[in-house]
Protein backbone atom coordinates (compact mmCIF):
# COMPACT_ATOMS: atom_id res chain seq x y z
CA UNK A 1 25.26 80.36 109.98
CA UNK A 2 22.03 79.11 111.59
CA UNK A 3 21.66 81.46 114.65
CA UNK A 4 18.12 81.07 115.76
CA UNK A 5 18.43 79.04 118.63
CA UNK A 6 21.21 78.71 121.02
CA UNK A 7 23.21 75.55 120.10
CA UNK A 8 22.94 72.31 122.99
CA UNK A 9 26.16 71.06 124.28
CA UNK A 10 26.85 67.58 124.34
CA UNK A 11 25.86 66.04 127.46
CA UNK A 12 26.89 62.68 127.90
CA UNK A 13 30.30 63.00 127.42
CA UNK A 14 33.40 63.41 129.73
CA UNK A 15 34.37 67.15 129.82
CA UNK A 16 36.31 68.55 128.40
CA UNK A 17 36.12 68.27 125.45
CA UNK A 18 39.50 67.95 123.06
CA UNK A 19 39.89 70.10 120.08
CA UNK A 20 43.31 69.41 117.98
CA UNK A 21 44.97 72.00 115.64
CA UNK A 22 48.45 72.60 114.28
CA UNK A 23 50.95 74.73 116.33
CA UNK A 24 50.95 77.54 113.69
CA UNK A 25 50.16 80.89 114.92
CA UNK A 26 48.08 80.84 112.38
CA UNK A 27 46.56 77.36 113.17
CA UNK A 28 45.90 78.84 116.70
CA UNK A 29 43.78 81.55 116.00
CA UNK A 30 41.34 80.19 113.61
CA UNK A 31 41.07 77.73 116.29
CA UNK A 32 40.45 80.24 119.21
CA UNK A 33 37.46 81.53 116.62
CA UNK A 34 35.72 78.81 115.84
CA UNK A 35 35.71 77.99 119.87
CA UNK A 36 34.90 81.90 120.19
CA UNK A 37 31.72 80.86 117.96
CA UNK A 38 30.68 77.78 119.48
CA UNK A 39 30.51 79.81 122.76
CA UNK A 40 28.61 82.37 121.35
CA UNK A 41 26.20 80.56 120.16
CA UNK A 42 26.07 77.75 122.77
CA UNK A 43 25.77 80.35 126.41
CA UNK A 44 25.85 77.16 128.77
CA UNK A 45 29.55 77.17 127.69
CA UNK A 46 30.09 80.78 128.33
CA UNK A 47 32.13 81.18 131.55
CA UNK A 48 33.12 77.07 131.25
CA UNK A 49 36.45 75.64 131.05
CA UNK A 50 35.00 73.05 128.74
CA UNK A 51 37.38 73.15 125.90
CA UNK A 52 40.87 71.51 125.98
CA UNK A 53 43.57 72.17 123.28
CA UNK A 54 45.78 69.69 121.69
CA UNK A 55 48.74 70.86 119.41
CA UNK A 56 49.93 68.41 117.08
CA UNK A 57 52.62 68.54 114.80
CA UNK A 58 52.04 66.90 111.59
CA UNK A 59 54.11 65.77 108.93
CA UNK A 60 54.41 68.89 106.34
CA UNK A 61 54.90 71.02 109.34
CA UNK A 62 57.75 69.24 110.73
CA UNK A 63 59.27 68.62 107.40
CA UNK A 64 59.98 72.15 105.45
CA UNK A 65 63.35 71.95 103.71
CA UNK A 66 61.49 70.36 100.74
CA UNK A 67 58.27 70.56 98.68
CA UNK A 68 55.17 68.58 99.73
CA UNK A 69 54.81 66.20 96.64
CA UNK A 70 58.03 64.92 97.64
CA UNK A 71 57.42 63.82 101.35
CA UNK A 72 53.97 62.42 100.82
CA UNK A 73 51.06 64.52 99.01
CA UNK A 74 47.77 65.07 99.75
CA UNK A 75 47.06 65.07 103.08
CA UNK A 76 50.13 66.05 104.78
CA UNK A 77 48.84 69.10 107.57
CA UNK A 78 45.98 66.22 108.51
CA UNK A 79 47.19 62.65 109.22
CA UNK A 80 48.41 62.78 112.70
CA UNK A 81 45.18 65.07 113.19
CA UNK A 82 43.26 62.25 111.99
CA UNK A 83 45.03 59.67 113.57
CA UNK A 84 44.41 61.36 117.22
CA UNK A 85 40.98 61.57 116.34
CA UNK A 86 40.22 58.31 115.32
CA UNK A 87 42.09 57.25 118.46
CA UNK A 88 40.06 59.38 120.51
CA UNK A 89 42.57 61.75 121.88
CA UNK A 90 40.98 64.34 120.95
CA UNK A 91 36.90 65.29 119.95
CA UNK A 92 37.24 67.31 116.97
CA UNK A 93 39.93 68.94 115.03
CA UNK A 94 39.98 72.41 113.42
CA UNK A 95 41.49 72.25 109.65
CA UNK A 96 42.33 75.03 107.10
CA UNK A 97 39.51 73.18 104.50
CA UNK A 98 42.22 73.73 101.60
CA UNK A 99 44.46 71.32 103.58
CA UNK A 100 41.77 68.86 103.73
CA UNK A 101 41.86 65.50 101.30
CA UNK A 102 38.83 65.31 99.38
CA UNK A 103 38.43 61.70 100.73
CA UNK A 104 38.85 61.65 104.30
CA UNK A 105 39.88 58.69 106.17
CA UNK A 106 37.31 55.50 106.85
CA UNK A 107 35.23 57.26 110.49
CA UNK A 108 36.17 60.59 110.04
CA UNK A 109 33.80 63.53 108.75
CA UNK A 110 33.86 67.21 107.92
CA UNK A 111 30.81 68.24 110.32
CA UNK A 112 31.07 71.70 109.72
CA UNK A 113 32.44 74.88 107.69
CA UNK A 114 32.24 78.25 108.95
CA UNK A 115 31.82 81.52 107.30
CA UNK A 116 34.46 82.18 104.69
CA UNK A 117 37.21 84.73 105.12
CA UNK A 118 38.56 86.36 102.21
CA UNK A 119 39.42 83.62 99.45
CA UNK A 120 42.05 85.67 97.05
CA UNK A 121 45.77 85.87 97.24
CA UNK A 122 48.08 88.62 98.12
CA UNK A 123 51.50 89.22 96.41
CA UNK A 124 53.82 90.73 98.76
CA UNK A 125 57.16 92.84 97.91
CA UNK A 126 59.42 94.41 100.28
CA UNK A 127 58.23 97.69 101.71
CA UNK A 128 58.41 100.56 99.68
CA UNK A 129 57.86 99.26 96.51
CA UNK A 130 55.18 101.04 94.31
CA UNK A 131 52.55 99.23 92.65
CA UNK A 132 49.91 99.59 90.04
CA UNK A 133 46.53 97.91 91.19
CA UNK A 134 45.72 97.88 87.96
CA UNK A 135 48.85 95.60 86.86
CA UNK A 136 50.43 94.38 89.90
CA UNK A 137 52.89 91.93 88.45
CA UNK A 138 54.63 94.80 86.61
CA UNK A 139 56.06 95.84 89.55
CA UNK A 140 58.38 92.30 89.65
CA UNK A 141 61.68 93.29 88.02
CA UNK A 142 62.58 91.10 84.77
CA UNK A 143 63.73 88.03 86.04
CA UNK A 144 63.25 88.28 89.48
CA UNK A 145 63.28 85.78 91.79
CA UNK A 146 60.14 84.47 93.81
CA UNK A 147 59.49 82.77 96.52
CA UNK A 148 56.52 80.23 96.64
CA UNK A 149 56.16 75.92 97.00
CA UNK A 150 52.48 76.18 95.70
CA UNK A 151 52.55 74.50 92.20
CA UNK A 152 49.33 76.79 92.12
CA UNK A 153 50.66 79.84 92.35
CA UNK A 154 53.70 79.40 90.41
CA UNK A 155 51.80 77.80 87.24
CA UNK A 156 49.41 80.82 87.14
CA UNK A 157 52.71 83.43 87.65
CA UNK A 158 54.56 81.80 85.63
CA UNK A 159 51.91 81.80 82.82
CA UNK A 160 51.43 85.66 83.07
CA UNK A 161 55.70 86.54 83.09
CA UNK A 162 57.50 83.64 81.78
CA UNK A 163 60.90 85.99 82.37
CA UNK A 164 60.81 84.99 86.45
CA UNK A 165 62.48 82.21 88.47
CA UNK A 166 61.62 80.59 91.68
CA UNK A 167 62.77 78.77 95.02
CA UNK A 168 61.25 77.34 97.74
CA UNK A 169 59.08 79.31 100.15
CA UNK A 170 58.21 77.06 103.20
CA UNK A 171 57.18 77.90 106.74
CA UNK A 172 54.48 79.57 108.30
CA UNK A 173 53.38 83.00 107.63
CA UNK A 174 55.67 85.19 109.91
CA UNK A 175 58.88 83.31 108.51
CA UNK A 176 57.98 83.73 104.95
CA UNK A 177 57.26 87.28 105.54
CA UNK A 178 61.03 87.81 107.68
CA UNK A 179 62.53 86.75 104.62
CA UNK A 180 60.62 89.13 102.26
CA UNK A 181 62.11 91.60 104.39
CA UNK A 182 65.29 90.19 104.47
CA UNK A 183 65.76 90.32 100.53
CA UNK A 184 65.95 86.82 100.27
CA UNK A 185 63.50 87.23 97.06
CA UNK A 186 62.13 89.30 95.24
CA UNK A 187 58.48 88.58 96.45
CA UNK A 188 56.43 85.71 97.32
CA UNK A 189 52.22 84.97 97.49
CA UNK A 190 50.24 84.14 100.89
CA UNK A 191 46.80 83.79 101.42
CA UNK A 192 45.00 86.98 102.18
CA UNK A 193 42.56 84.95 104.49
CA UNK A 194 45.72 84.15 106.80
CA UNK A 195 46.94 87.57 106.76
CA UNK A 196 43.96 89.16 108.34
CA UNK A 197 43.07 86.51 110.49
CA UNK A 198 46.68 87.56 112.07
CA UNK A 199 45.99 91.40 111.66
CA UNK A 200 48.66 91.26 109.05
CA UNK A 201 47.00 92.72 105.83
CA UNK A 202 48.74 95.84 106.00
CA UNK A 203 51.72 93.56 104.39
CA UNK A 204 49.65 93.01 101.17
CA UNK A 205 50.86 94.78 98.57
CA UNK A 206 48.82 93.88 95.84
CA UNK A 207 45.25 91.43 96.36
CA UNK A 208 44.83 89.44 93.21
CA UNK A 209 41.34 88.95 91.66
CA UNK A 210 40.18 85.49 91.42
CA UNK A 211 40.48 86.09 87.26
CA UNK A 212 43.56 87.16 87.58
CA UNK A 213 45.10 84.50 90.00
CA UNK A 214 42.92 81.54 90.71
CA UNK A 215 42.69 80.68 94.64
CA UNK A 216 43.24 77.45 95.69
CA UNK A 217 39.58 75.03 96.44
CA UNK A 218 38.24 76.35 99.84
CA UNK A 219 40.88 78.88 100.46
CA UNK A 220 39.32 80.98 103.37
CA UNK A 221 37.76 78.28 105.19
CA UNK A 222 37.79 76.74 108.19
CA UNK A 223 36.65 72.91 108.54
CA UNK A 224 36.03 70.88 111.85
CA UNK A 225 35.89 66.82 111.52
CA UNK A 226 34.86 64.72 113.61
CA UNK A 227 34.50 60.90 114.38
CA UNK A 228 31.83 59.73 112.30
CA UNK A 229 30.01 57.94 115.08
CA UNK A 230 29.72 60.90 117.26
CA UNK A 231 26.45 61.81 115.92
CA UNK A 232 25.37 64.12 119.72
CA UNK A 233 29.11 66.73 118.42
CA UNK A 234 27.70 66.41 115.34
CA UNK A 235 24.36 67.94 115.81
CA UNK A 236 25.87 70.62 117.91
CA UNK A 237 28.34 71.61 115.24
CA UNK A 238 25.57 71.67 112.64
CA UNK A 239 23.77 74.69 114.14
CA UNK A 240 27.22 77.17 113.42
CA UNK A 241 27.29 75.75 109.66
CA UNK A 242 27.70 78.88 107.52
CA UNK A 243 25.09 77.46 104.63
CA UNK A 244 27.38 79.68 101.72
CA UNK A 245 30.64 78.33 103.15
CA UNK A 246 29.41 74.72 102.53
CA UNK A 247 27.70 75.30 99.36
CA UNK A 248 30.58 76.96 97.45
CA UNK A 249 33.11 74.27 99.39
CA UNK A 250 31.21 71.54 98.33
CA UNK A 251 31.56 72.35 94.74
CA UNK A 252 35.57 73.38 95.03
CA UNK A 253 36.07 69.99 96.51
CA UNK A 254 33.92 68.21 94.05
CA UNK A 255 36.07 69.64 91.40
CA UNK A 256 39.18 68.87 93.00
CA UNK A 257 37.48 65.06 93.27
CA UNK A 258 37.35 64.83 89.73
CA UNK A 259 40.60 66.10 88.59
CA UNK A 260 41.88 63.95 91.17
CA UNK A 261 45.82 65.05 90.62
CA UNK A 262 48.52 64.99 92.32
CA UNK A 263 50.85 67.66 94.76
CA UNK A 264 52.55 68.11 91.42
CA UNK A 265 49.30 69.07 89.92
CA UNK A 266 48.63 72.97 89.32
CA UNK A 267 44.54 73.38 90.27
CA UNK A 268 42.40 76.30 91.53
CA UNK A 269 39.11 76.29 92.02
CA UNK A 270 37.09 79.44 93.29
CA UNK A 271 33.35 79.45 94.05
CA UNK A 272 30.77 82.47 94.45
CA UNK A 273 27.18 83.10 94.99
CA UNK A 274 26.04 85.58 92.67
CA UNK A 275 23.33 88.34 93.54
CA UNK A 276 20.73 85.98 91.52
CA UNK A 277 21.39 83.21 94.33
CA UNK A 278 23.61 81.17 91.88
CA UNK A 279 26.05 79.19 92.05
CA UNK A 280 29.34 80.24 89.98
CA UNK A 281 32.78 78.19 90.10
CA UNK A 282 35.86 78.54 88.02
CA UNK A 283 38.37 75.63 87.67
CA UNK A 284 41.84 76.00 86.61
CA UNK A 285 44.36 73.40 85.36
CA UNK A 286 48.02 74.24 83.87
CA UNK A 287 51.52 73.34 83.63
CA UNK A 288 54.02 74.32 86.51
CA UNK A 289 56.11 75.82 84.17
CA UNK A 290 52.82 78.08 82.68
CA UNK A 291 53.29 76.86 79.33
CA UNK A 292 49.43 75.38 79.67
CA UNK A 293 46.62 76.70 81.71
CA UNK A 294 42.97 76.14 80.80
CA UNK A 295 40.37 78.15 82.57
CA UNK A 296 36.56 77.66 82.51
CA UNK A 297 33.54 78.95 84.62
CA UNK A 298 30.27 76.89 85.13
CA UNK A 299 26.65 78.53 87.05
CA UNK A 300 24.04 76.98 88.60
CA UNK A 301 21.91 76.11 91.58
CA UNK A 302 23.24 76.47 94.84
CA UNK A 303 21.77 72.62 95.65
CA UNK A 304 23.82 71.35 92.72
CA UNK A 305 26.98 72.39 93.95
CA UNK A 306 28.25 68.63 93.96
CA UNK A 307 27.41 68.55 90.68
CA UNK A 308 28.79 71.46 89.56
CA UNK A 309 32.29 70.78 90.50
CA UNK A 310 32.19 66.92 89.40
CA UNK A 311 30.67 68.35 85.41
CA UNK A 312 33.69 71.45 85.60
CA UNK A 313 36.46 68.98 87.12
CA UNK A 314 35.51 66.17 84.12
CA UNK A 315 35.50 68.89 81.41
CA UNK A 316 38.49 69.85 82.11
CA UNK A 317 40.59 66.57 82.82
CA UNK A 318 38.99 65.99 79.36
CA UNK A 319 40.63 69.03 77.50
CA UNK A 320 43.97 68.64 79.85
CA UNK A 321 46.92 66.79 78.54
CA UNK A 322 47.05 63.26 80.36
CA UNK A 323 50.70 64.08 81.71
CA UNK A 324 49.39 66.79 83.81
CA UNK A 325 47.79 64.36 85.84
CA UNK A 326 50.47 61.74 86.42
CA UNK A 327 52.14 61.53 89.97
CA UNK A 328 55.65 61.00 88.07
């Protein structure tokens, strides 16, 4: 984050100005951050009532009796945030980045990524049950049931004890967690990032390694877009650009470019700057059902992070069966 100077406001605009965000708890605070950091680092908005918030409901939050390839894809916690934008309802829009399309809409543009939270995933059991850091999954009974609509997660789980089962987790984080408690399963995966940002870690009971479970691309992120045009929000947004957060979400979603698959498509995508300043990102592609998953790891300059992820994504589509791929 570039900190050196406080950041100018936009001037010639009508105040104030309109941020949009989902109505998830969740959704809500990362968006009370990022105008937390603006302020911080912009002190003629300190004290000002120069920020308006708009809560729209979009598509895969309205809709959660059924999984997200089947009402629409990519894009679905986005396109009425998009659409308000480009309509000028609102100025800029806060996104979790792993929600975001790798090809936005024609006059919309990711200005900005701030500083990542914690990327991994957590498993979470009811309370009281023991578990072995060292192992976690062994703690799962044989044949348990669990809890999840990320083709992601299950894929990877699934890959690692064939002997479970599972249903459809949707909902925000809170709900998921109520039925945890209610026995509904047997356990389910969030990420880790949305648990502490709600001061809800302490319901972790196991957080996976990225080689053991795979996050998905930009996991941890926060992303603001913004109409294209608007080149004065633009420049003020630049100056709270975490320069790690965009490097290592530049390459996930350059990966995620080239694999190009579908809702139905198991991908993670995890990248890290190393002590030596480099670059690393893993890529993961599999079956749903775990009975493929292919796993490789590329390094290399921070400044070739597009790069990076377009080489890793087309190395692996390569050595992926073509049905993995298909939208069918």
């Amino acid at each position: 984050m570039q900190s050196l100077k406080p950041l100018v406001p936009p001037h010639r605009r009508a105040l104030p100005l309109k941020v949009g965000t989902r109505g998830s708890p969740l959704a809500r605070v990362q968006t009370a951050h990022f105008l937390e950091i603006l302020r911080k680092f912009c002190p003629v908005l300190r004290g000002m009532d120069v920020f308006e918030e708009h809560v729209i409901t979009t598509t895969g939050d309205a809709v959660q009796d059924r999984p997200l390839a089947e009402i629409g894809g990519k894009g679905l916690f986005a396109k009425e945030i998009h659409e308000a934008l480009a309509a000028g309802k609102i100025d800029f829009a806060v996104h979790s980045l792993k929600d975001l399309e790798t090809s936005l809409p024609d006059g919309i543009t990711l200005a900005c990524t701030l500083k990542r939270e914690d990327s991994r995933d957590a498993l979470i059991l009811p309370e009281g049950v023991e578990i072995d850091p060292a192992d976690p999954y062994a703690a799962l009974p044989p044949h348990a049931v669990i809890g999840s609509a990320s083709v992601r997660r299950i894929s990877q789980l699934k890959h690692a004890r064939p002997d479970l089962s599972f249903t459809l987790f949707r909902g925000n984080v809170g709900t998921r967690l109520q039925k945890i408690a209610a026995g509904e399963v047997a356990g389910t995966l969030l990420a880790y990032a949305g648990l502490r940002r709600l001061g809800l870690e302490a319901r972790a009971s196991a957080v996976l390694s990225p080689e053991l479970m795979v996050p998905a691309a930009c996991q941890g992120i926060v992303g603001i877009t913004i109409r294209s045009e608007d080149k004065e929000l633009h420049a003020m947004l630049s100056g709270i650009e975490d320069a790690e957060a965009k490097a290592v979400s530049t390459a996930e979603r350059a990966l995620l470019a080239a694999l190009d698959g579908s809702c139905r498509t198991p991908i993670g995508g995890h990248a890290r700057v190393l002590e030596d300043g480099l670059l690393q990102l893993t890529g993961l592609v599999a079956r749903v059902d775990g009975s493929f998953l292919l796993k490789r790891t590329i390094t290399g300059g921070r400044a070739e992070a597009q790069r990076l992820g377009a080489e890793l994504g087309a190395a692996l589509k390569a050595d992926s069966p073509v049905d993995i791929f298909s939208d069918a």
